[in-house]
C-alpha atoms as a PDB file:
ATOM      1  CA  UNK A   1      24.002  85.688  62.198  1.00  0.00           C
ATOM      2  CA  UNK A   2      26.460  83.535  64.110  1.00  0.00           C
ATOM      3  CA  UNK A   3      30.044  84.883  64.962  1.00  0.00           C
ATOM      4  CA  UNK A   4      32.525  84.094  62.215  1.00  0.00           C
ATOM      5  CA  UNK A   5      35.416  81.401  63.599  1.00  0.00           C
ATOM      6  CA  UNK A   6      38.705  83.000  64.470  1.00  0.00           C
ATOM      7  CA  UNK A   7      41.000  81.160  61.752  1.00  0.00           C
ATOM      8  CA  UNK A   8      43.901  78.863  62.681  1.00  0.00           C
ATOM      9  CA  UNK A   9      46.902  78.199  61.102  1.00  0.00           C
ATOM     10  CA  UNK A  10      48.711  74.782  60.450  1.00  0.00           C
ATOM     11  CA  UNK A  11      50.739  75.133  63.709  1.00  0.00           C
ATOM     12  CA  UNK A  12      47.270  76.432  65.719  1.00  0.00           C
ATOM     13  CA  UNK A  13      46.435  72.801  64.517  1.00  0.00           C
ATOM     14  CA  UNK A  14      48.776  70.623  64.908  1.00  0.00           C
ATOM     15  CA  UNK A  15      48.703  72.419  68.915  1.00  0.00           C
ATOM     16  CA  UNK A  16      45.542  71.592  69.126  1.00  0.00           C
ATOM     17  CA  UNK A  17      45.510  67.865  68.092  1.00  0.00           C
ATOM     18  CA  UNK A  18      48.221  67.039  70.385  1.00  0.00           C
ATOM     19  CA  UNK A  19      46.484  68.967  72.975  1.00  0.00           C
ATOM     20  CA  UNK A  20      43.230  66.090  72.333  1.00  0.00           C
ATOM     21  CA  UNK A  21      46.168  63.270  71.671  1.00  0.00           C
ATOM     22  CA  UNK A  22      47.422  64.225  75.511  1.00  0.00           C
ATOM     23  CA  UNK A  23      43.416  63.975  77.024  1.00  0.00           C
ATOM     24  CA  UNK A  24      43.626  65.089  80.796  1.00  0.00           C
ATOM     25  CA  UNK A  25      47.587  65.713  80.357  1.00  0.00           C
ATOM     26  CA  UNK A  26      47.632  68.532  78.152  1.00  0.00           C
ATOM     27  CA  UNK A  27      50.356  71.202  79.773  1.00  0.00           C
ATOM     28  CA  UNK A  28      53.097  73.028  77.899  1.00  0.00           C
ATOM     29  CA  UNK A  29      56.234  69.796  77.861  1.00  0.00           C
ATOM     30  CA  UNK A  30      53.255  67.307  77.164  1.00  0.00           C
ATOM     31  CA  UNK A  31      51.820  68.759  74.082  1.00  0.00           C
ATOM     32  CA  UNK A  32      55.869  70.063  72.788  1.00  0.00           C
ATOM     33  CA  UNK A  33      56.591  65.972  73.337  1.00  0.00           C
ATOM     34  CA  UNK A  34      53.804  65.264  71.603  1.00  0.00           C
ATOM     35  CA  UNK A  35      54.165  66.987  68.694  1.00  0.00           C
ATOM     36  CA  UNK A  36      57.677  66.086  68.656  1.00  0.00           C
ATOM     37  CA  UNK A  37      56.676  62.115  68.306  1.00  0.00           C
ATOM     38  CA  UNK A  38      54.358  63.359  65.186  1.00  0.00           C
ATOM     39  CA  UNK A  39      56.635  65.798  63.375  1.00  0.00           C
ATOM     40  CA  UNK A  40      59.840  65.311  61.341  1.00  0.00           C
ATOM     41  CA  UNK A  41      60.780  68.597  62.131  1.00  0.00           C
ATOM     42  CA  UNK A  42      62.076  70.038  65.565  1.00  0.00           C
ATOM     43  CA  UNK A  43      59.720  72.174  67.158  1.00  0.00           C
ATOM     44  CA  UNK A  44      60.509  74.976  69.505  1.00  0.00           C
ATOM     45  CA  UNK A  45      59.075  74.446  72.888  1.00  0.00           C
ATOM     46  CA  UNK A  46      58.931  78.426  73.299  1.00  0.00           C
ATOM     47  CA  UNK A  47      56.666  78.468  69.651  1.00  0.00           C
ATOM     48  CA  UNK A  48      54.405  76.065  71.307  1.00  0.00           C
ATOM     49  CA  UNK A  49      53.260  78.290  74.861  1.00  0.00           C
ATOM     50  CA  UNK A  50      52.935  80.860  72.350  1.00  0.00           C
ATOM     51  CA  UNK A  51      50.533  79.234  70.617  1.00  0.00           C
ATOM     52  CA  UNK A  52      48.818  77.993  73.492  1.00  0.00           C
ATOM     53  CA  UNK A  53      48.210  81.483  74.539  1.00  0.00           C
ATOM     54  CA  UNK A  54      47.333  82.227  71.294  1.00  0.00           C
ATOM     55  CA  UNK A  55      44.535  80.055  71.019  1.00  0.00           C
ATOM     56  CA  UNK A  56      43.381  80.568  74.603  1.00  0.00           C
ATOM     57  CA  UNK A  57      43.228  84.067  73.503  1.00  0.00           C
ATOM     58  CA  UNK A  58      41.069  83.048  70.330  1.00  0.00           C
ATOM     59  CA  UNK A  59      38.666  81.210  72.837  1.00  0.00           C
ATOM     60  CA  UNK A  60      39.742  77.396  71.596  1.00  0.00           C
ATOM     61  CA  UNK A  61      41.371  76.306  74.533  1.00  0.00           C
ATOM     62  CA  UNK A  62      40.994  77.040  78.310  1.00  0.00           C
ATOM     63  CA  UNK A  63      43.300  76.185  81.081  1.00  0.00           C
ATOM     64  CA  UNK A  64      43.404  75.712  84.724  1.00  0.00           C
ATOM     65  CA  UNK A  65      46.426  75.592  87.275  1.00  0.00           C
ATOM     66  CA  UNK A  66      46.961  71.956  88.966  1.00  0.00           C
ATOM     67  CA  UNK A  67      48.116  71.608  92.251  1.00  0.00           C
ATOM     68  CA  UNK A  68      51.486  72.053  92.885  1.00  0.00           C
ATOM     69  CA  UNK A  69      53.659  69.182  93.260  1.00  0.00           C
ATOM     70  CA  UNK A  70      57.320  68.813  94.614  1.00  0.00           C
ATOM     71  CA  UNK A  71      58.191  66.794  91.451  1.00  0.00           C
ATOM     72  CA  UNK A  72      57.797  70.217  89.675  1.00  0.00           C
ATOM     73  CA  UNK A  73      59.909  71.868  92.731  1.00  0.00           C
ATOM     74  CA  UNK A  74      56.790  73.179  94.350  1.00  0.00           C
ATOM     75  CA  UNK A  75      55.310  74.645  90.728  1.00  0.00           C
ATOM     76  CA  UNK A  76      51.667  74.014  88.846  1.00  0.00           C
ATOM     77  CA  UNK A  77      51.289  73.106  85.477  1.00  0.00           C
ATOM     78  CA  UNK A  78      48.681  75.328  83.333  1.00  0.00           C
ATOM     79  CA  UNK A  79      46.517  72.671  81.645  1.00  0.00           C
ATOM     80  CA  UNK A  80      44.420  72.723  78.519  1.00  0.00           C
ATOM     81  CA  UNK A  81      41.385  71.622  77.348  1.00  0.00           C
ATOM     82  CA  UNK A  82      40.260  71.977  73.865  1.00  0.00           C
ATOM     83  CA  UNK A  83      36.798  74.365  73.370  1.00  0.00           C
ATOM     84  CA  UNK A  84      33.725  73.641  71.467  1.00  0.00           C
ATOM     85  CA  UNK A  85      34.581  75.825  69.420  1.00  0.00           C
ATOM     86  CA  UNK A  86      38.527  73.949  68.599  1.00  0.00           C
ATOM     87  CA  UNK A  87      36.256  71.357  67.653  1.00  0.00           C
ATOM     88  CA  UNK A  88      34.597  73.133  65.190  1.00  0.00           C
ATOM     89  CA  UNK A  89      37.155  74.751  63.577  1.00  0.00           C
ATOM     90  CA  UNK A  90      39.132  71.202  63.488  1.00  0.00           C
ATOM     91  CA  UNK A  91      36.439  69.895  61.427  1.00  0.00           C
ATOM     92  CA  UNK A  92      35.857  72.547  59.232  1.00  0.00           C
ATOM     93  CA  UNK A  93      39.951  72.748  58.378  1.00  0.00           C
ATOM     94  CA  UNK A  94      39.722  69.291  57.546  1.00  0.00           C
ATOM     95  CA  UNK A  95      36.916  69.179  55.600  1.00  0.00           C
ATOM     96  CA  UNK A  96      38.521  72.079  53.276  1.00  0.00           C
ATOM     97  CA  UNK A  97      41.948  69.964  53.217  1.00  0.00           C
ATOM     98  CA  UNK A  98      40.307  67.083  52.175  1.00  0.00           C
ATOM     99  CA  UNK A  99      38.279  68.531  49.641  1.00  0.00           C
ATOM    100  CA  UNK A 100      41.510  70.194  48.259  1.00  0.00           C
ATOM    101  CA  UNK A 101      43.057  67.241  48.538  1.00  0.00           C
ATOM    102  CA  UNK A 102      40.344  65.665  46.315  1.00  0.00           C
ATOM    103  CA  UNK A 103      41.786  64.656  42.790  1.00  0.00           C
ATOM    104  CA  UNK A 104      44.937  66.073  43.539  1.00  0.00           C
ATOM    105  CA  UNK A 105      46.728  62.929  44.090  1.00  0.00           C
ATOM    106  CA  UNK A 106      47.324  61.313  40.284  1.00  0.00           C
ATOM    107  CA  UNK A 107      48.968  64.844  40.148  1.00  0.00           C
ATOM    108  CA  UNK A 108      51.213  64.592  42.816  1.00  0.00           C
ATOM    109  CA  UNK A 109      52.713  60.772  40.706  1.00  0.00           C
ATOM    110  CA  UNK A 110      53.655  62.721  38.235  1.00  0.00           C
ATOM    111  CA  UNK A 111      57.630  63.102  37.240  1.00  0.00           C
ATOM    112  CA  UNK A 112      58.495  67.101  37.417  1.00  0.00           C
END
């Protein structure tokens, strides 16, 4: 029997696609900007290493240390890479959202 997929939340998600929208850039003020250019809400850039640690934890990202560079004052960035398994459990959130989705919309024209 395979292992049962840690779930993730909406934030865990949202983390994760703007880890994929940043490709080889994908470090803590990267991903915060991107999610800022997606959301209309603020996000808090100390929620997002949280959740990056988070889901490293959970096995759907991994991360390495670049170089240090004098740009950053001599400092690395901790970089992130999406799993196989983030993937996976991408897919299968959408797939339930969309199904749930399914028919719902004529009920979301409705006057309350």
């Amino acid at each position: 029997m395979a292992a049962e997929r840690p779930p993730i939340g909406e934030f865990e998600q949202m983390v994760l696609l703007a880890v994929l929208q940043t490709r080889d850039d994908a470090y803590g003020v990267s991903v915060h900007e991107e999610l800022e250019r997606h959301t209309v809400r603020g996000v808090a850039r100390g929620a997002v290493y949280l959740t990056l640690n988070r889901l490293e934890k959970k096995g759907l990202l991994t991360s390495v240390l670049s170089e240090p560079t004098a740009e950053r004052g001599g400092r690395a960035k901790r970089c992130y890479s999406a799993t196989k398994e983030a993937i996976l459990a991408l897919r299968e959130s959408r797939r339930t959202l969309l199904s749930l989705w399914d028919g719902v919309e004529p009920l979301l024209d409705r006057r309350w």
